[in-house]
PDB file of N, CA and C in Angstrom:
ATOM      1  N   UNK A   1      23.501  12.473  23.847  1.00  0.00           N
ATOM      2  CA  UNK A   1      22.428  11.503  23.792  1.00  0.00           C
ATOM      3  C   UNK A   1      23.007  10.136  23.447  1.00  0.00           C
ATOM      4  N   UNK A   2      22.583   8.677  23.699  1.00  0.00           N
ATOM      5  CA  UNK A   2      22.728   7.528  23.869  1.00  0.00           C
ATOM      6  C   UNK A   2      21.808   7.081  23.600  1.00  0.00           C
ATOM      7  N   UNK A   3      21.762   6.398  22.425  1.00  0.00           N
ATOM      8  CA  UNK A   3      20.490   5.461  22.339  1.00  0.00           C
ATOM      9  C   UNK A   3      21.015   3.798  22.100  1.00  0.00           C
ATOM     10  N   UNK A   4      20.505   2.724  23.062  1.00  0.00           N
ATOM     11  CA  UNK A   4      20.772   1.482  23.263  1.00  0.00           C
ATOM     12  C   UNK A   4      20.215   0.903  22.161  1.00  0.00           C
ATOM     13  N   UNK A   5      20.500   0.079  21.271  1.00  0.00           N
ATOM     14  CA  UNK A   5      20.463  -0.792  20.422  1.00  0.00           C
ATOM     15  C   UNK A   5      18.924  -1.413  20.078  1.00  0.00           C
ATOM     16  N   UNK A   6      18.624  -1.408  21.734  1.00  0.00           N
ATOM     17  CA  UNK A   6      17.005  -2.089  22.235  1.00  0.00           C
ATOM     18  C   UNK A   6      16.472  -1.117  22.040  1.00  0.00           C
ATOM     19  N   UNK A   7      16.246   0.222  22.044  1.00  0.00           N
ATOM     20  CA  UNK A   7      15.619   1.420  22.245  1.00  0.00           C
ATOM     21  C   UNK A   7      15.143   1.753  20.876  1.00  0.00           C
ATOM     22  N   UNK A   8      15.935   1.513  20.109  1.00  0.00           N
ATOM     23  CA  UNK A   8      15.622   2.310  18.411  1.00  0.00           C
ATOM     24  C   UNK A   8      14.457   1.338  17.722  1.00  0.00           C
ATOM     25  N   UNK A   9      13.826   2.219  17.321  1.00  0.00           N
ATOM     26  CA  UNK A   9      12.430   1.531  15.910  1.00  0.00           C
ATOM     27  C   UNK A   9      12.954   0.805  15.314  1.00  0.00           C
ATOM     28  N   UNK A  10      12.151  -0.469  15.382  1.00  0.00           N
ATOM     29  CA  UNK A  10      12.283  -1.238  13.846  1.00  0.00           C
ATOM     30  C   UNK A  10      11.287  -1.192  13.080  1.00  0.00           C
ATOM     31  N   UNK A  11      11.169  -1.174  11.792  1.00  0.00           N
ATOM     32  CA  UNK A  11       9.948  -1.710  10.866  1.00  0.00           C
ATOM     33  C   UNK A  11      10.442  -2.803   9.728  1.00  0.00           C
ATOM     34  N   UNK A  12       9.272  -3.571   9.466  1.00  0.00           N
ATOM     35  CA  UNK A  12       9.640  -4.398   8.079  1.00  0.00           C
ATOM     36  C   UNK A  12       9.108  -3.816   7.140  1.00  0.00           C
ATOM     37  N   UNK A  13       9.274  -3.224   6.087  1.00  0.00           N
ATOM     38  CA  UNK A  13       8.876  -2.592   4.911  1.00  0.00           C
ATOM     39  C   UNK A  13       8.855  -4.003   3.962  1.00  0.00           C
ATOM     40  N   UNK A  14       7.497  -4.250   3.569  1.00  0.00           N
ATOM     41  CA  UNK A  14       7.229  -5.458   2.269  1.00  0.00           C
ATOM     42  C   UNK A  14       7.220  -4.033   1.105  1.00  0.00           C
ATOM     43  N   UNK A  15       7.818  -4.693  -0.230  1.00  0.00           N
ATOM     44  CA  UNK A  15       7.867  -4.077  -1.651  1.00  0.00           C
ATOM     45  C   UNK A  15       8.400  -2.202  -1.013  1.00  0.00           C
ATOM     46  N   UNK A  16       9.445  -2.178  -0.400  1.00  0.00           N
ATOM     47  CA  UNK A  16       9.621  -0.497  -0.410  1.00  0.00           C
ATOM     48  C   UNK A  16       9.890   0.237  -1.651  1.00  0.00           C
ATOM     49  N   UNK A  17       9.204   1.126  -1.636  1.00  0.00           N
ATOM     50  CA  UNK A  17       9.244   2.166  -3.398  1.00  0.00           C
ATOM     51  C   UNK A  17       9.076   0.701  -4.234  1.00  0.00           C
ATOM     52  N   UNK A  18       8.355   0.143  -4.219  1.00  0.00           N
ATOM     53  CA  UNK A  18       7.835  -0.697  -5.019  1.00  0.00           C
ATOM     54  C   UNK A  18       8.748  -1.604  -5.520  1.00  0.00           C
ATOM     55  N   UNK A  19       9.867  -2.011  -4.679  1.00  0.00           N
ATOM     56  CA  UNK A  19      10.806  -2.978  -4.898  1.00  0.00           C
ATOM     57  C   UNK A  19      10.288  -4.727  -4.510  1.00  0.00           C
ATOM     58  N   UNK A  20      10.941  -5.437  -4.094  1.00  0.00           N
ATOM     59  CA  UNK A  20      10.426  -6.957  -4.165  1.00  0.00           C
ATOM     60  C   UNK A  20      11.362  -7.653  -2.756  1.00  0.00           C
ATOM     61  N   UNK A  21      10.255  -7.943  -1.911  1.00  0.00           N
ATOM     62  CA  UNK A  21      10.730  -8.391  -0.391  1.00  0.00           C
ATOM     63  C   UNK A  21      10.234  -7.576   0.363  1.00  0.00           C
ATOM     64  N   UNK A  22      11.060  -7.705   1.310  1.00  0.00           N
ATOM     65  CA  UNK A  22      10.794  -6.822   2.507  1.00  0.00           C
ATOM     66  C   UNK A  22      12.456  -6.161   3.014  1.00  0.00           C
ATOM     67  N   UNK A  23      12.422  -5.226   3.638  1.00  0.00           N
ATOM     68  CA  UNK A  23      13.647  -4.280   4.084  1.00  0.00           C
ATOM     69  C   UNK A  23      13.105  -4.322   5.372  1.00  0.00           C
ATOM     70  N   UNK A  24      14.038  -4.779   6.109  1.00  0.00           N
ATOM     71  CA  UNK A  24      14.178  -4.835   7.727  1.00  0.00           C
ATOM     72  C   UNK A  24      14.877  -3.265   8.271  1.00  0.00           C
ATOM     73  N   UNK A  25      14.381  -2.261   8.385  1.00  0.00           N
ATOM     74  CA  UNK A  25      14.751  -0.894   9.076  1.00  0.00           C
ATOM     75  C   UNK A  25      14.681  -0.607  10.569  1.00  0.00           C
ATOM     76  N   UNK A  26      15.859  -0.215  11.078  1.00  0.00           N
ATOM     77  CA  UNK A  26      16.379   0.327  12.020  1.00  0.00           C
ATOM     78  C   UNK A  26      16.724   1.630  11.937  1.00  0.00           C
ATOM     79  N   UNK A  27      15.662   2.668  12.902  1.00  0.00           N
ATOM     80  CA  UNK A  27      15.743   3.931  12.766  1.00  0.00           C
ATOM     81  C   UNK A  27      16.950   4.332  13.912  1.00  0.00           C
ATOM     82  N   UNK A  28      18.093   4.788  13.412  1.00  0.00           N
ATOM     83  CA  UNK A  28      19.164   5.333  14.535  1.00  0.00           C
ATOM     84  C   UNK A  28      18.640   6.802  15.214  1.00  0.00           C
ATOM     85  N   UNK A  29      18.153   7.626  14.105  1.00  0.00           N
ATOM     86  CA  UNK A  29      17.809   9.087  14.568  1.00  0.00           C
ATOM     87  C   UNK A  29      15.996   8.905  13.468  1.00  0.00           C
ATOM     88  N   UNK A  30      15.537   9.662  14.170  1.00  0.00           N
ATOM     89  CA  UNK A  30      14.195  10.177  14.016  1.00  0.00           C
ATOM     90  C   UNK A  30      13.647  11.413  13.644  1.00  0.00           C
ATOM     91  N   UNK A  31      13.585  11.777  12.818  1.00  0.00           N
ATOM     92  CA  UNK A  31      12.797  13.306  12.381  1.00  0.00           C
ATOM     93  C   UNK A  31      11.361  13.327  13.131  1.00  0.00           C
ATOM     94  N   UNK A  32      10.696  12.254  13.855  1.00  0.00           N
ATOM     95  CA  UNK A  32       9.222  12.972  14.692  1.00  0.00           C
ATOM     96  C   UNK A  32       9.930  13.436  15.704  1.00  0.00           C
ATOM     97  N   UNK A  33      11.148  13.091  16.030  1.00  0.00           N
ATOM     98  CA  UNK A  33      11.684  13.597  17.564  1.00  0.00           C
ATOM     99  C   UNK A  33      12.114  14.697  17.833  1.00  0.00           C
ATOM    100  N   UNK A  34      12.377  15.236  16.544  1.00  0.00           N
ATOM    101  CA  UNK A  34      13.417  16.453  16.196  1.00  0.00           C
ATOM    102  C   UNK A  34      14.440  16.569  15.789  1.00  0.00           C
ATOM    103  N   UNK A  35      15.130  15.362  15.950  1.00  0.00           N
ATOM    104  CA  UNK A  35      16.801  14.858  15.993  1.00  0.00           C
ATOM    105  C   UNK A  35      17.439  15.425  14.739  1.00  0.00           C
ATOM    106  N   UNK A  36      16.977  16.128  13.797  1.00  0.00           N
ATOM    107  CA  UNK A  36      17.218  16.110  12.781  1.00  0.00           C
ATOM    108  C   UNK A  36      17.945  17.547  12.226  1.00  0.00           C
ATOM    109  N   UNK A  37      17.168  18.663  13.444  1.00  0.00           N
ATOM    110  CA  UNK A  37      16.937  20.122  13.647  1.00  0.00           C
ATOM    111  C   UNK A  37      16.455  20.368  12.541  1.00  0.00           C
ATOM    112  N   UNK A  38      15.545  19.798  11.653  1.00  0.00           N
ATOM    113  CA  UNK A  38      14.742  20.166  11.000  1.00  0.00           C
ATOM    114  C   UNK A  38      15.385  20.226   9.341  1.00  0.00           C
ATOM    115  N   UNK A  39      17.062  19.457   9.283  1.00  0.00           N
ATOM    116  CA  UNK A  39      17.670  19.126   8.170  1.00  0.00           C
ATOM    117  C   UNK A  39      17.659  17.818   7.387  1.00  0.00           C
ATOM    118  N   UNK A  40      16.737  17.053   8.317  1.00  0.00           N
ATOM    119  CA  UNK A  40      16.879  15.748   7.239  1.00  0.00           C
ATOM    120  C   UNK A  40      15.618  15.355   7.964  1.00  0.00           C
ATOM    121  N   UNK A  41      15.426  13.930   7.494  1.00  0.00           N
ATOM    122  CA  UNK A  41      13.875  12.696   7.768  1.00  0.00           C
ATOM    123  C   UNK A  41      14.797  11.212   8.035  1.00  0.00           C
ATOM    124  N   UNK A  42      15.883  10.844   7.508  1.00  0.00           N
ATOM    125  CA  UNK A  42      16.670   9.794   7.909  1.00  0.00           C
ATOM    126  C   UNK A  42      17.485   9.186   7.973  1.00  0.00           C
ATOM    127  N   UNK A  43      17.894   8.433   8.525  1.00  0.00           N
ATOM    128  CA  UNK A  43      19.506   8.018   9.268  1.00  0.00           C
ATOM    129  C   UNK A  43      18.788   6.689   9.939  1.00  0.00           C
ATOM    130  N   UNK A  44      19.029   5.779   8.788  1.00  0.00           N
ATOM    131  CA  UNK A  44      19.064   4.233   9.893  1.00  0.00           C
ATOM    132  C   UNK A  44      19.414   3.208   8.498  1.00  0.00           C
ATOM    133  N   UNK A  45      19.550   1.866   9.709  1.00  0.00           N
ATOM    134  CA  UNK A  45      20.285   0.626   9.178  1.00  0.00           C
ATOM    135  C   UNK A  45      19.367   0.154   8.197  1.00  0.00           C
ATOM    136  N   UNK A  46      19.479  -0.560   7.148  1.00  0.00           N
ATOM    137  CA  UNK A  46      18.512  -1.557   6.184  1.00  0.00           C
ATOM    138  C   UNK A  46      19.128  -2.922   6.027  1.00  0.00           C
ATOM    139  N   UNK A  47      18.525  -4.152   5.895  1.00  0.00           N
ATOM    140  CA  UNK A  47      18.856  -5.558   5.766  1.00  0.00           C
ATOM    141  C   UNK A  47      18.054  -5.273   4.782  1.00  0.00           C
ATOM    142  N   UNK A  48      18.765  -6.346   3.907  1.00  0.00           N
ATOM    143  CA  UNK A  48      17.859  -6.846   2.417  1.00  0.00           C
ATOM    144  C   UNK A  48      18.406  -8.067   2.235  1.00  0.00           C
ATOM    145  N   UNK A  49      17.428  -8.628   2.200  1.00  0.00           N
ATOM    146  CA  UNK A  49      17.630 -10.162   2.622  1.00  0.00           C
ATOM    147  C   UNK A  49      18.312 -10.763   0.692  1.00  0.00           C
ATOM    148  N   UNK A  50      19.091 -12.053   0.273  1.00  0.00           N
ATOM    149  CA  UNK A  50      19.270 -11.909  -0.853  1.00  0.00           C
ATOM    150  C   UNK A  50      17.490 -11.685  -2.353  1.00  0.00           C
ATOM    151  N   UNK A  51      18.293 -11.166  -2.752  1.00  0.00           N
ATOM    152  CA  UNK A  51      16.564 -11.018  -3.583  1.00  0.00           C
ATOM    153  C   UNK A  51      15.601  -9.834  -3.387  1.00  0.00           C
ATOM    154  N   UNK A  52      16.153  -9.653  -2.013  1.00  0.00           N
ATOM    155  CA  UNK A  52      14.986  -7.981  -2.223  1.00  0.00           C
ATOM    156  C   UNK A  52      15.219  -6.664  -2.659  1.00  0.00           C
ATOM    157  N   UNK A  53      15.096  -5.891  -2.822  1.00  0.00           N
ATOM    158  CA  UNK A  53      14.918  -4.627  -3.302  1.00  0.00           C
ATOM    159  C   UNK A  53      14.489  -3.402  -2.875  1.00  0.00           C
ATOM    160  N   UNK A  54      14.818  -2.175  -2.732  1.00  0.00           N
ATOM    161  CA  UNK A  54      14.571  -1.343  -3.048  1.00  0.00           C
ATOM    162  C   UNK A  54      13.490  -0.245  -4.268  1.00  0.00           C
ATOM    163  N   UNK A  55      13.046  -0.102  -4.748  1.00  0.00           N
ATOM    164  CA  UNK A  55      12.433   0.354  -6.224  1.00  0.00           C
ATOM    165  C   UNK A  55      12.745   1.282  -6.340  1.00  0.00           C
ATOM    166  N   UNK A  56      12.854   1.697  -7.553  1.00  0.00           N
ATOM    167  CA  UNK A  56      13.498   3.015  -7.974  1.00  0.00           C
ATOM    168  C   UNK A  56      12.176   3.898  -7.932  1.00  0.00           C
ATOM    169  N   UNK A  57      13.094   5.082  -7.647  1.00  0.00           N
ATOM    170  CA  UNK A  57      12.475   6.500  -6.882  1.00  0.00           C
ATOM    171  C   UNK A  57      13.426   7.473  -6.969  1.00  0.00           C
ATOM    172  N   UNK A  58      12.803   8.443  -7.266  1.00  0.00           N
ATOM    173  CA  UNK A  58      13.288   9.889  -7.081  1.00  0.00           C
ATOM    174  C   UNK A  58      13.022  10.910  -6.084  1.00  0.00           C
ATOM    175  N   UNK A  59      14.230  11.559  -5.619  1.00  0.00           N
ATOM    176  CA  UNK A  59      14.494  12.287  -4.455  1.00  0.00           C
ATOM    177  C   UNK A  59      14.527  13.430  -5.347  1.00  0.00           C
ATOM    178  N   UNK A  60      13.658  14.218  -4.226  1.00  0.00           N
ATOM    179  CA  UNK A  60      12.606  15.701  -4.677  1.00  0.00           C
ATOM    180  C   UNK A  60      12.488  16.853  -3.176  1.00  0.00           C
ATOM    181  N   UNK A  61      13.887  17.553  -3.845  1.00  0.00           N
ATOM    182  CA  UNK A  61      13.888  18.463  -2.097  1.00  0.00           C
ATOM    183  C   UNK A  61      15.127  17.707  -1.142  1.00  0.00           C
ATOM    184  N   UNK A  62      15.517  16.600  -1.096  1.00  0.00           N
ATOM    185  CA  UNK A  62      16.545  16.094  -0.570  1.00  0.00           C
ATOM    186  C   UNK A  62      17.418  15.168  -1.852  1.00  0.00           C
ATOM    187  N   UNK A  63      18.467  14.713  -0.693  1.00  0.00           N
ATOM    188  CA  UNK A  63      19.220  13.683  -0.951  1.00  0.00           C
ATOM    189  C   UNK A  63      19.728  12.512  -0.252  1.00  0.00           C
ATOM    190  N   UNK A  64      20.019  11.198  -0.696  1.00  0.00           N
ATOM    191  CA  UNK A  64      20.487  10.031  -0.046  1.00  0.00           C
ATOM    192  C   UNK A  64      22.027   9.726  -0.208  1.00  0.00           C
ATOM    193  N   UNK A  65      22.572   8.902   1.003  1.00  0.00           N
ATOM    194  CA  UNK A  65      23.496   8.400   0.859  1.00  0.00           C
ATOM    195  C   UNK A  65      23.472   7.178   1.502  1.00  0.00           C
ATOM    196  N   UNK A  66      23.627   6.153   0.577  1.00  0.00           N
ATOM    197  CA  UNK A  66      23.799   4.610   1.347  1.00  0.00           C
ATOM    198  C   UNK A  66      25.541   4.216   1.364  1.00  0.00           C
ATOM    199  N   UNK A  67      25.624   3.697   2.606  1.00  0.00           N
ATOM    200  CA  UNK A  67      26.881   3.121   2.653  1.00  0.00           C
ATOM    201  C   UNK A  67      27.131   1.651   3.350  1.00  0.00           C
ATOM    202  N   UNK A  68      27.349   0.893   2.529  1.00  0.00           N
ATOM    203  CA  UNK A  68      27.349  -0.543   2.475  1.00  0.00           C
ATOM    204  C   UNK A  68      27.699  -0.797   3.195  1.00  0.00           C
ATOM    205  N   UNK A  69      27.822  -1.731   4.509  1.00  0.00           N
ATOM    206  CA  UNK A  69      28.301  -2.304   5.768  1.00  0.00           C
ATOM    207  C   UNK A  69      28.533  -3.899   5.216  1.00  0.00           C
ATOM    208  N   UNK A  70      28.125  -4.666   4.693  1.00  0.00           N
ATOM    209  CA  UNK A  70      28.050  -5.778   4.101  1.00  0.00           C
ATOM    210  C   UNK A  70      27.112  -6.708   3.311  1.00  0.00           C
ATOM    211  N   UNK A  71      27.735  -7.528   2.963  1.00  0.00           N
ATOM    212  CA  UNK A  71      26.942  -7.872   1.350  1.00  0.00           C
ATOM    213  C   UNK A  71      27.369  -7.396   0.052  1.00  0.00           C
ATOM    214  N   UNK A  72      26.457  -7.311  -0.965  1.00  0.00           N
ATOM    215  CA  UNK A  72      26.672  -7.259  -2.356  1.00  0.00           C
ATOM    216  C   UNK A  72      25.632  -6.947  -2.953  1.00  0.00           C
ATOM    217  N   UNK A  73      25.511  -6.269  -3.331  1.00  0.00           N
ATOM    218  CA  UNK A  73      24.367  -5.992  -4.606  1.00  0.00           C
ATOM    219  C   UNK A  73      24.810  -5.472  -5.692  1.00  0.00           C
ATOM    220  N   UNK A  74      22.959  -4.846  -6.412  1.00  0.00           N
ATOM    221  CA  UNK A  74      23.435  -4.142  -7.402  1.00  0.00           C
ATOM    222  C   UNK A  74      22.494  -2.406  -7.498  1.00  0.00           C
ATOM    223  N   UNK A  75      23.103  -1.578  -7.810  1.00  0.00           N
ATOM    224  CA  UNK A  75      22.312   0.038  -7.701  1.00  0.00           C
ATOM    225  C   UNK A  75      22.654   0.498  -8.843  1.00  0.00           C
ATOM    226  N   UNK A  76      20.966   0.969  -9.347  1.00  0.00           N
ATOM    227  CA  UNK A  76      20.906   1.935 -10.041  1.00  0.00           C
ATOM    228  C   UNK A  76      20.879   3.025  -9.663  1.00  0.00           C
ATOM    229  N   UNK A  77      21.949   3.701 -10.574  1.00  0.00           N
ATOM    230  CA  UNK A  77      22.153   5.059  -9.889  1.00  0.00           C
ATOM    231  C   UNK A  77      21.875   6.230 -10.642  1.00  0.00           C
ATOM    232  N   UNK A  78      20.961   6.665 -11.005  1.00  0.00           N
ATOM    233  CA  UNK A  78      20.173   7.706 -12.041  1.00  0.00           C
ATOM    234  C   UNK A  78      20.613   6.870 -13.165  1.00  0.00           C
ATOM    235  N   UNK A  79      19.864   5.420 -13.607  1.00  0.00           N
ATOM    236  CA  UNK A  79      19.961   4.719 -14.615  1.00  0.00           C
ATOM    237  C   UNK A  79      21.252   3.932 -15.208  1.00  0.00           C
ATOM    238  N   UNK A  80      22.690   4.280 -14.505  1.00  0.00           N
ATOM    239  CA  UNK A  80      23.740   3.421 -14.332  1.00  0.00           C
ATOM    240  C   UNK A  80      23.661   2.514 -13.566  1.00  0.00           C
ATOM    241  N   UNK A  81      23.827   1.317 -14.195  1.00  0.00           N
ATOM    242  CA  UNK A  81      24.001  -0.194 -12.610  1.00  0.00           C
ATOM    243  C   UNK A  81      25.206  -0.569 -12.253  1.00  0.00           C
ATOM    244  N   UNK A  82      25.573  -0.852 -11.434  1.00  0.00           N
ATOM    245  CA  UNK A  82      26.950  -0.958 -10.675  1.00  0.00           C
ATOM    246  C   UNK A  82      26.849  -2.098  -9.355  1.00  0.00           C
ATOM    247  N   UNK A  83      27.847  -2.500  -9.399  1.00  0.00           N
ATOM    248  CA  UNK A  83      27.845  -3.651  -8.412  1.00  0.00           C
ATOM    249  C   UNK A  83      28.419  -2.546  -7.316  1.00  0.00           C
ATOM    250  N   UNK A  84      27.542  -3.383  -5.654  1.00  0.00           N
ATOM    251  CA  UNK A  84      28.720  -2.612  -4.479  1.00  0.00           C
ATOM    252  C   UNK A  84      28.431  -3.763  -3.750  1.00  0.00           C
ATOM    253  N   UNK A  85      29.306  -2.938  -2.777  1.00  0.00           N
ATOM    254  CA  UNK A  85      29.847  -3.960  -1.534  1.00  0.00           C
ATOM    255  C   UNK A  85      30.358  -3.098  -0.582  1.00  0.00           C
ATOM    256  N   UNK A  86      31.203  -3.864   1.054  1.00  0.00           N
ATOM    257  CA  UNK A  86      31.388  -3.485   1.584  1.00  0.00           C
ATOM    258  C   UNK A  86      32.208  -1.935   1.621  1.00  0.00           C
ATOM    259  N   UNK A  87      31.982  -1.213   2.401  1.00  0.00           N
ATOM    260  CA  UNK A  87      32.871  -0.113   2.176  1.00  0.00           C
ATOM    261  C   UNK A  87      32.342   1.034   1.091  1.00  0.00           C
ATOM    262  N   UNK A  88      31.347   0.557   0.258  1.00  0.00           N
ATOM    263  CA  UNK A  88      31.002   1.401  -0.570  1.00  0.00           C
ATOM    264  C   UNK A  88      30.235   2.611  -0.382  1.00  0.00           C
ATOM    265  N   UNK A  89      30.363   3.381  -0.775  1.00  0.00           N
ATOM    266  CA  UNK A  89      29.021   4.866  -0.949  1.00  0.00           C
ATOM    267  C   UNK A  89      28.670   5.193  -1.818  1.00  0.00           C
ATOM    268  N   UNK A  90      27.408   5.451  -1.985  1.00  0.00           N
ATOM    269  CA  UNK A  90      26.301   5.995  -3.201  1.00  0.00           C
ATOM    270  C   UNK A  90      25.821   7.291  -3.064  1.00  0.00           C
ATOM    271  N   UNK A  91      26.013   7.613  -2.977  1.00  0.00           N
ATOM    272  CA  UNK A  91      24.579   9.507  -3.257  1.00  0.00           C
ATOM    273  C   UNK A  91      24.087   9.337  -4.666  1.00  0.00           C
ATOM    274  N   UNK A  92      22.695  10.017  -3.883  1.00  0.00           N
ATOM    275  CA  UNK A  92      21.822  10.108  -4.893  1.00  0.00           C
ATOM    276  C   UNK A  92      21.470  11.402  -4.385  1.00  0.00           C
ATOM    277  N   UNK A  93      21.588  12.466  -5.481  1.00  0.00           N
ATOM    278  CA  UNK A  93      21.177  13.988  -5.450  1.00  0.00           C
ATOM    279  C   UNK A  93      19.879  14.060  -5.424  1.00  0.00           C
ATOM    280  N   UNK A  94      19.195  15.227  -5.504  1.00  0.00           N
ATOM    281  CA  UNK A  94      18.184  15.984  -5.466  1.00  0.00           C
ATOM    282  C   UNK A  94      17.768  16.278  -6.785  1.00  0.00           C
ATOM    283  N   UNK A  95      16.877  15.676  -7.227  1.00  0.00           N
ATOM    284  CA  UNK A  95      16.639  15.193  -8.822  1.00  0.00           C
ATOM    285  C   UNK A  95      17.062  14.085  -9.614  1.00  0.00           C
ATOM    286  N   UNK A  96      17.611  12.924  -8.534  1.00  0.00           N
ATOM    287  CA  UNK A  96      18.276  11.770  -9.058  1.00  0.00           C
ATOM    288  C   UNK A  96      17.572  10.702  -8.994  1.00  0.00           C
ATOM    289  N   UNK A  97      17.467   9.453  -9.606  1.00  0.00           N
ATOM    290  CA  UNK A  97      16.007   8.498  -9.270  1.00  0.00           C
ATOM    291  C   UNK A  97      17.574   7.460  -8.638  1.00  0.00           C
ATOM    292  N   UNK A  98      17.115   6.390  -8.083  1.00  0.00           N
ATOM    293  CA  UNK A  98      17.924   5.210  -7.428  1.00  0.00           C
ATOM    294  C   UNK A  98      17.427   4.507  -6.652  1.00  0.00           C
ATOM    295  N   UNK A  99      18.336   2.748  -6.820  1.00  0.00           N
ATOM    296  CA  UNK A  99      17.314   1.642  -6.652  1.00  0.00           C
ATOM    297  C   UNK A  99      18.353   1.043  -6.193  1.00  0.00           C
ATOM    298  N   UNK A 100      18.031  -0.225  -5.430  1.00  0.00           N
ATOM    299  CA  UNK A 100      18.929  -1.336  -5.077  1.00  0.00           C
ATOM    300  C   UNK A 100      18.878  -2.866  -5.361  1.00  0.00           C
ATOM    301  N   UNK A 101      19.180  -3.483  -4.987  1.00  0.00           N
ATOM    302  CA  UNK A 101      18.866  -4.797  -5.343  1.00  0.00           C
ATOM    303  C   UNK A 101      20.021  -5.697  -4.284  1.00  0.00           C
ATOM    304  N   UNK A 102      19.835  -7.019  -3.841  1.00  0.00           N
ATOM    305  CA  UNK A 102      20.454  -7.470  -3.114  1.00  0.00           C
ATOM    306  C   UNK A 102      20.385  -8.705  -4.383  1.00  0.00           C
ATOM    307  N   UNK A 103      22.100  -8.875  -5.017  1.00  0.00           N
ATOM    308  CA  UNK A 103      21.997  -9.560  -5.716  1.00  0.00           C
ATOM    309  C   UNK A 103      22.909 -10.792  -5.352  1.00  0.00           C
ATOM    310  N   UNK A 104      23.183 -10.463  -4.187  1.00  0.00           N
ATOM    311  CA  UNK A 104      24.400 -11.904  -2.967  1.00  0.00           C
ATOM    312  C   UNK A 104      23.161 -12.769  -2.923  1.00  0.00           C
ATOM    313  N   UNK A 105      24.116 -13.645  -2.014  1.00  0.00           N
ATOM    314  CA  UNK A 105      23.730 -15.203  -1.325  1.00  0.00           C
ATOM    315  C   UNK A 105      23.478 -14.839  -0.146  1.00  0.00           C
ATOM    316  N   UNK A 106      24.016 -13.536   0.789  1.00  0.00           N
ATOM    317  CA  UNK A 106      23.658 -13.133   2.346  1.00  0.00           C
ATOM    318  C   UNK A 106      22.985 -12.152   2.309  1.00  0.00           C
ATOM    319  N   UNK A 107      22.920 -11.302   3.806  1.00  0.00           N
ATOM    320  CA  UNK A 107      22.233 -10.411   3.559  1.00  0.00           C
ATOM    321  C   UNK A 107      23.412  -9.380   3.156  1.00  0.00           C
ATOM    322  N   UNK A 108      22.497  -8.052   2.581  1.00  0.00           N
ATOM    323  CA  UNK A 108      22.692  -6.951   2.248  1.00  0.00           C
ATOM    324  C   UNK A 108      22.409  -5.869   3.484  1.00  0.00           C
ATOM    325  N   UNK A 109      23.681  -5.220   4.156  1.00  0.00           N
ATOM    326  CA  UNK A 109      23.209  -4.494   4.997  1.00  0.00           C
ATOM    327  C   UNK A 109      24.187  -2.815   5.070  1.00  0.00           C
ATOM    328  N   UNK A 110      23.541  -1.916   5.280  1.00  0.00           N
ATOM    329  CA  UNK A 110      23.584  -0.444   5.055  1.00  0.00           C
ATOM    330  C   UNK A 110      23.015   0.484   5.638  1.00  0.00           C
ATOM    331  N   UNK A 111      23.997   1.677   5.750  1.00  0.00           N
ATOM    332  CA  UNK A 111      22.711   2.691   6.245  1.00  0.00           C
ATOM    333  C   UNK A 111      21.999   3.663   4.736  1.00  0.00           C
ATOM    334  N   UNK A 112      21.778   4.322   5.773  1.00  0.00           N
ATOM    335  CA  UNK A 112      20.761   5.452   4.450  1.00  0.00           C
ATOM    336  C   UNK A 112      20.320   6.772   5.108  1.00  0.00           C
ATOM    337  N   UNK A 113      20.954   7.945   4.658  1.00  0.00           N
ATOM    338  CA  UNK A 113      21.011   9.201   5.333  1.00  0.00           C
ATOM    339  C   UNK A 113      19.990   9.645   4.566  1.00  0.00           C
ATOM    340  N   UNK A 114      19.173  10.730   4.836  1.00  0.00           N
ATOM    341  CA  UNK A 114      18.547  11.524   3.941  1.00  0.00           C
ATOM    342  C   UNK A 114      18.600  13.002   4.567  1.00  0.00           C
ATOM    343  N   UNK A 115      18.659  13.865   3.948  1.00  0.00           N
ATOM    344  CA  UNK A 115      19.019  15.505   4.262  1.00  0.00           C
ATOM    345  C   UNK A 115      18.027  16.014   3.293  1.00  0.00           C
ATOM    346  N   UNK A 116      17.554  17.160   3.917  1.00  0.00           N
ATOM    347  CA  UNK A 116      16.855  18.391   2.754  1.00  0.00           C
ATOM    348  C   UNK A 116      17.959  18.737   2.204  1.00  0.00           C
ATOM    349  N   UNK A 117      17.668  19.247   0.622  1.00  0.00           N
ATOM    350  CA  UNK A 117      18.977  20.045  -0.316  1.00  0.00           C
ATOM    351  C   UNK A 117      18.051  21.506   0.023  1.00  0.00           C
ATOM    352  N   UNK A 118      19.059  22.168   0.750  1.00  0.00           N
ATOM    353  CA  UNK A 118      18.488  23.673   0.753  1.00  0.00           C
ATOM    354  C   UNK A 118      19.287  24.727   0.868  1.00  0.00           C
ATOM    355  N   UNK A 119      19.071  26.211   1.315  1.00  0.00           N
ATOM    356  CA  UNK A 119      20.365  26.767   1.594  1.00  0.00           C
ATOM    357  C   UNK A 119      21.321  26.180   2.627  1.00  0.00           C
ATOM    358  N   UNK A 120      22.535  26.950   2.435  1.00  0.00           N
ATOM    359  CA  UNK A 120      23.343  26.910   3.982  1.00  0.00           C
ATOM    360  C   UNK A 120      22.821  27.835   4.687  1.00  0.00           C
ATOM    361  N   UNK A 121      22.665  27.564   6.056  1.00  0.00           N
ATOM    362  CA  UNK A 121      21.909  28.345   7.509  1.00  0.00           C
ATOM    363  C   UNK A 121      23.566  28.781   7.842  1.00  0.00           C
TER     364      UNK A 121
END
């Protein structure tokens, strides 16, 4: 499968999980489509413009992984804050709360996986 750049969902999310701004999302793969085989809900790009946010939230049944493409911020990560940047990765487990923050001068941009935590099939 091939999906063109033009082809994939966007949405603007204002205040996501009750954070501050808006998050510009690009869905790469889709869980209404199936794409997922029924192991995760998402896989796509996020912009956070400087200043916006994420809100902290807890993952219940899955887990996340963001990995920084560029920019700077700052993540709470089950209540530790930490600066990242390019190149970086975060997981957040299955019972873990985590937040972001775009605390640069540019944008903040990343993906964000999400998987069910369940058995191995």
């Amino acid at each position: 499968m091939i999906r063109k750049a033009s082809e994939m969902r966007r949405a603007t999310v204002q205040g996501l999980r009750g954070g501050r701004g808006n998050v510009e999302i690009t869905h790469i793969l889709e869980e209404e489509k199936g794409e997922f085989a029924g192991k995760g809900r998402l896989y796509a790009k996020n912009v956070l413009k400087p200043g916006a946010s994420i809100g902290l939230h807890q993952h219940v049944g899955d887990f996340e992984v963001y990995f920084i493409l560029s920019g700077t911020g700052t993540i709470n990560d089950d209540g530790a804050e930490s600066l990242v940047g390019p190149g970086d990765m975060v997981l957040t487990r299955n019972g873990e709360n985590h937040a972001l923050e775009n605390t640069g001068d540019s944008d903040l941009v990343l993906t964000s996986l999400i998987l069910f935590d369940g058995p191995k099939v």
